[in-house]
Structure formats: C-alpha cells, structure tokens
Protein backbone atom coordinates (compact mmCIF):
# COMPACT_ATOMS: atom_id res chain seq x y z
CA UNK A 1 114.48 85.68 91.98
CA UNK A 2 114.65 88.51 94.10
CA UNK A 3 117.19 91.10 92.93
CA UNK A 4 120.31 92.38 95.34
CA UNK A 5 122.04 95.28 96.67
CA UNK A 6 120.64 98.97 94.98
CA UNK A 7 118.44 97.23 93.00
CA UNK A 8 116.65 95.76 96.16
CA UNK A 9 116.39 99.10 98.07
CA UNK A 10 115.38 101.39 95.05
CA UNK A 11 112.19 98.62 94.89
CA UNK A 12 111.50 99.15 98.79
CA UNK A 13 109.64 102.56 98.40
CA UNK A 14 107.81 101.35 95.84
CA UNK A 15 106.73 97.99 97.21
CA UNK A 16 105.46 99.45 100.89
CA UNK A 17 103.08 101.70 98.87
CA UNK A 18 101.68 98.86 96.84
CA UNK A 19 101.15 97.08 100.09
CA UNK A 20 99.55 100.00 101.89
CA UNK A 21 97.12 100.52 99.21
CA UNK A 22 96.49 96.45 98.38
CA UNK A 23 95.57 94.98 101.52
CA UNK A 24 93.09 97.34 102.45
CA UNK A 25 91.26 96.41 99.02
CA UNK A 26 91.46 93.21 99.37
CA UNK A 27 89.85 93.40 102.69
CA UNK A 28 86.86 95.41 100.99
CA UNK A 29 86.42 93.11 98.02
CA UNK A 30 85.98 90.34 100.71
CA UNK A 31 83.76 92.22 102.66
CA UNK A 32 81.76 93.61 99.53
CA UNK A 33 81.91 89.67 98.23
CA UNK A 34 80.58 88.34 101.61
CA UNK A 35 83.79 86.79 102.70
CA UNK A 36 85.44 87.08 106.07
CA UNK A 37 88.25 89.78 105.39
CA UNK A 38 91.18 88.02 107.32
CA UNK A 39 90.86 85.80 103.55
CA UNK A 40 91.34 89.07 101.96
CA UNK A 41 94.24 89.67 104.32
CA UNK A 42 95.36 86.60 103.69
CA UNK A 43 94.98 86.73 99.75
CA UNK A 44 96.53 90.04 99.48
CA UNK A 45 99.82 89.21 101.38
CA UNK A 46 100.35 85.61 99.48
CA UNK A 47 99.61 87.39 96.24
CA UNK A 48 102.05 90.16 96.52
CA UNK A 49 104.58 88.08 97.59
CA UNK A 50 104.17 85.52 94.78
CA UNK A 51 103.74 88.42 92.10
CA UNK A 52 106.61 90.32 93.50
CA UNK A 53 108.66 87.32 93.34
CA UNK A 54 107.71 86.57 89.67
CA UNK A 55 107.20 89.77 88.15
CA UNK A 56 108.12 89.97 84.63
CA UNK A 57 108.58 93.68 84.13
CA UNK A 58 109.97 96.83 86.29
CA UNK A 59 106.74 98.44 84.84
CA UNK A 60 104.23 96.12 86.15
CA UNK A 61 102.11 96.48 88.83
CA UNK A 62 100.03 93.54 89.92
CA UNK A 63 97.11 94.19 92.68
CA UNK A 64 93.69 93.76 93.36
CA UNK A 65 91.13 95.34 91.13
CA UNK A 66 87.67 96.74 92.53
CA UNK A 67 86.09 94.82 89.87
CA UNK A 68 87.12 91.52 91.47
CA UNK A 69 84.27 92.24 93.94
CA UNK A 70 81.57 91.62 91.50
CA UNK A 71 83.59 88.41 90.00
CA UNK A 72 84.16 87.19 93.84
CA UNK A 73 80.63 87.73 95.01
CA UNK A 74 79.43 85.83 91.89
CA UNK A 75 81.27 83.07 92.59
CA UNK A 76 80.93 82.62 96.58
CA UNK A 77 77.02 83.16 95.78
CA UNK A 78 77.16 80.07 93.73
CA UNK A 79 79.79 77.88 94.77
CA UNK A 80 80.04 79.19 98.53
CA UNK A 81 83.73 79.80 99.72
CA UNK A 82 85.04 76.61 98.63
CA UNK A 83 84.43 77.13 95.25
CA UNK A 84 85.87 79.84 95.34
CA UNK A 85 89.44 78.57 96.83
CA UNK A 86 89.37 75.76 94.11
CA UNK A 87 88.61 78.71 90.96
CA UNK A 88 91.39 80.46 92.35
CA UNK A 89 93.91 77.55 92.33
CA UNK A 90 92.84 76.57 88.86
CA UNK A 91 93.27 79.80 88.08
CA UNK A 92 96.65 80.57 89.32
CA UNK A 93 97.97 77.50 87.80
C-alpha cells in the first residue's frame, strides 16, 4: 500500500537516492555476471518498485548487493540466462 499525503513526500528524497545508486549496480552485477545490462535495468526498476511497495519497515532498505555478482555469474555459467530467470522466480515466491 503506498502511503499518502506527508508521508508520501517525506519518502521522495529518500527513494530517488536509492534509485540513483541501485540501477547503476544492477547494471554492473549484470555486466560483471555476463548478462546484457538492460536485464539489470530491468531487474533493478521491477525490484524497487515491488520492494518499495511491500516494505515492511521505515528502516529497511532493500537493493542490490555487490555480492550478487558472484551468485549471478555462478548461476548464468551453469544454467545460462534462463536458469537464471526461473531461480529468481522461485526465489521471489
């Protein structure tokens, strides 16, 4: 549920600074994973508006990690791209 009037614009600030530092991330854990980085592009903006939707806490901050790179190269290595879009579904469900 997305929250109204003050509480909305007080989380504005906030949320344009988590976006200017995630999707630039995401687009180097594709590249470092071997992945074309329009799916980090992608990933990064469907995440954040899932998460931000759903958040659980006014604390929380939910974002890509540079560890992911290892876990995402890993897995396309092994499983090629494919694999990797069915782990993630699995995942987020």
């Amino acid at each position: 549920m997305l929250p109204g009037g003050e509480g909305w614009r007080r989380n504005l600030v906030p949320a344009i600074v988590v976006v200017l530092i995630s999707i630039p991330l995401s687009m180097g854990i594709a590249i470092a994973s071997g992945v074309p980085p329009v799916l980090g592009l992608v990933t990064a903006i469907v995440g954040g508006l899932i998460i931000g939707a759903i958040a659980g806490s006014p604390l929380q901050i939910s974002g890509p990690s540079a560890g992911l790179a290892v876990m995402v190269l890993e897995i396309v290595s092994g499983r090629g791209i494919e694999g990797l879009a069915l782990i993630v579904v699995i995942m987020g469900a």
